[in-house]
C-alpha atoms as a PDB file:
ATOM      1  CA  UNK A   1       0.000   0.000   0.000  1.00  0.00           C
ATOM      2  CA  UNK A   2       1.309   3.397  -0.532  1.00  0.00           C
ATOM      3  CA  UNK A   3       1.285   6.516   1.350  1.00  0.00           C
ATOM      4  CA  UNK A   4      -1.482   9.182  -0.018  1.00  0.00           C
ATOM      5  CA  UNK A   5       0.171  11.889  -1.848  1.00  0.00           C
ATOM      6  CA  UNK A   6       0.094  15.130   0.658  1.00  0.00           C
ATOM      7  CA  UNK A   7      -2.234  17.960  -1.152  1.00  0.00           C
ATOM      8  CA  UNK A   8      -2.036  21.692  -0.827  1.00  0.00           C
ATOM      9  CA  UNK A   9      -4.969  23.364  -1.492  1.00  0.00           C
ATOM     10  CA  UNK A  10      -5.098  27.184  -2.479  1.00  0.00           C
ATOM     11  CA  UNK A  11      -7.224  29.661  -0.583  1.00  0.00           C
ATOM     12  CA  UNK A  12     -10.005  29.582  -3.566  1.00  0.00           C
ATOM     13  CA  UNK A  13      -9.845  25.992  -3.216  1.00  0.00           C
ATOM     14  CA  UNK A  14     -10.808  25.727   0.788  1.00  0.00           C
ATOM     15  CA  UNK A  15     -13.131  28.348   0.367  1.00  0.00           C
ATOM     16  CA  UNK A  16     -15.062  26.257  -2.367  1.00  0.00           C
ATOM     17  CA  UNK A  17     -14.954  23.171  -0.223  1.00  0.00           C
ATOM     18  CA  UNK A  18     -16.132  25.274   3.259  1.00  0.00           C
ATOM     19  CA  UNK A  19     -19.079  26.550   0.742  1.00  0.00           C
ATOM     20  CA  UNK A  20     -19.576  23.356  -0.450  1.00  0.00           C
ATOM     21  CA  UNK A  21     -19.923  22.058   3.128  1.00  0.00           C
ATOM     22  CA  UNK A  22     -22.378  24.460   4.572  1.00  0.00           C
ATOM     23  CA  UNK A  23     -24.458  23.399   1.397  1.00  0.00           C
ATOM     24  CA  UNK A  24     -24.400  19.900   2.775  1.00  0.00           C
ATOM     25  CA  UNK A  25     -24.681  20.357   6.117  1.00  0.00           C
ATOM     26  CA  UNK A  26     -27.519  22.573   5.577  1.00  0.00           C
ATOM     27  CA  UNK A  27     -29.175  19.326   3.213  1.00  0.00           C
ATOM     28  CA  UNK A  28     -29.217  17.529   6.532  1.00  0.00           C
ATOM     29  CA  UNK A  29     -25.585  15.493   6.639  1.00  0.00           C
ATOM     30  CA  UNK A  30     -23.737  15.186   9.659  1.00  0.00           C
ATOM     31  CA  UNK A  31     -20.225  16.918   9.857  1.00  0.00           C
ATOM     32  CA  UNK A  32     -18.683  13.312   9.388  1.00  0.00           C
ATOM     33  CA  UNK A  33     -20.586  12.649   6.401  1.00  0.00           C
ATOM     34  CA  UNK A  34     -19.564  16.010   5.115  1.00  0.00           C
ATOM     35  CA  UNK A  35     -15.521  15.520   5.739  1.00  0.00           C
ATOM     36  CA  UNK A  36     -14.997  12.823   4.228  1.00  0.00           C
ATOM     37  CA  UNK A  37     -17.355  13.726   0.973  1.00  0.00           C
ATOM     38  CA  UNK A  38     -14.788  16.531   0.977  1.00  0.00           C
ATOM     39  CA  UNK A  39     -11.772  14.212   1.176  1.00  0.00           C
ATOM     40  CA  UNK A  40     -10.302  16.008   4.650  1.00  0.00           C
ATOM     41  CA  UNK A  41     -10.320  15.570   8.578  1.00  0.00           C
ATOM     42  CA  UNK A  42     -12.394  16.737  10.809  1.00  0.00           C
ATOM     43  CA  UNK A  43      -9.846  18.716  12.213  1.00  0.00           C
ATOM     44  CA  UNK A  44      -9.030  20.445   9.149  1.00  0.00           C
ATOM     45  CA  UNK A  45     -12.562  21.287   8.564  1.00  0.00           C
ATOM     46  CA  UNK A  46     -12.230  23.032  11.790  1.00  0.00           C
ATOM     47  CA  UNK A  47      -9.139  25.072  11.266  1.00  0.00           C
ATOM     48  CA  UNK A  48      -9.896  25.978   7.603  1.00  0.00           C
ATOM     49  CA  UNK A  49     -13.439  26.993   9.338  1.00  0.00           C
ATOM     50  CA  UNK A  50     -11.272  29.396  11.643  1.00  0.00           C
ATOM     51  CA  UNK A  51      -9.153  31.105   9.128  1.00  0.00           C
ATOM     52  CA  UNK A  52     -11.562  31.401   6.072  1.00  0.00           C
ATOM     53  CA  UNK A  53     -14.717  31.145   7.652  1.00  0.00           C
ATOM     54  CA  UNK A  54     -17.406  33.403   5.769  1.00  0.00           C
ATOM     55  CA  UNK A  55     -14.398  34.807   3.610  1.00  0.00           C
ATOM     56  CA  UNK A  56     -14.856  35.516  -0.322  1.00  0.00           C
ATOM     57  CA  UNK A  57     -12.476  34.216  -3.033  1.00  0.00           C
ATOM     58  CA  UNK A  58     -10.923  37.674  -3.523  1.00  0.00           C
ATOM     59  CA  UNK A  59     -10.538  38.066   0.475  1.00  0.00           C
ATOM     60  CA  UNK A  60      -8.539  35.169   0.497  1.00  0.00           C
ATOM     61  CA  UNK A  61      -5.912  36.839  -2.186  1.00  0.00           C
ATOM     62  CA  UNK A  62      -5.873  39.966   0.353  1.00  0.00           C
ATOM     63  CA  UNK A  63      -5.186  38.089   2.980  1.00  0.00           C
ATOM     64  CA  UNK A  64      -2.465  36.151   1.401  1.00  0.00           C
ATOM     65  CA  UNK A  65      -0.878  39.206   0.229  1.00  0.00           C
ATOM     66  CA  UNK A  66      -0.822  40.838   3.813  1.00  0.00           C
ATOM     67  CA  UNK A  67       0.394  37.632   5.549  1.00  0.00           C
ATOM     68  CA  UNK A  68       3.496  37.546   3.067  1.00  0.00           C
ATOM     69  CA  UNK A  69       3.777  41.962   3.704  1.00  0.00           C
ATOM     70  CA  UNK A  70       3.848  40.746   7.158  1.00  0.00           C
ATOM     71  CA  UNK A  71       7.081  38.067   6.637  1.00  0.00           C
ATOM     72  CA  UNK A  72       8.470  40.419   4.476  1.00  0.00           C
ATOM     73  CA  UNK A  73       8.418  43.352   7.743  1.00  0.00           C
END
């Protein structure tokens, strides 16, 4: 068996899944359910939740931009 290949997802990309998730938890399926439709932990659904939560595609850009201003400084 081999390992799964580790995926990094851009910001547009989480914020399409979170979106997708509230659609499906709003259709009635558990957080579980909705996880591993999305192909991610639980835990990940949690911390994605907490730093993109209710953002917009072009937010996410912004934000990205500041935190690498912020390195930068």
């Amino acid at each position: 068996m081999t390992p799964k290949k580790r995926r990094r997802h851009t910001p547009d990309q989480i914020i399409r899944k979170l979106a997708e998730g509230y659609k499906l938890l709003a259709g009635g399926q558990d957080l579980n359910e909705v996880c591993r439709h999305l192909q991610i932990a639980e835990s990940t659904w949690h911390v994605r939740l907490a730093q993109y939560g209710g953002m917009k595609a072009n937010d996410a850009e912004r934000r990205k931009e500041l935190d690498g201003e912020n390195t930068r400084l």
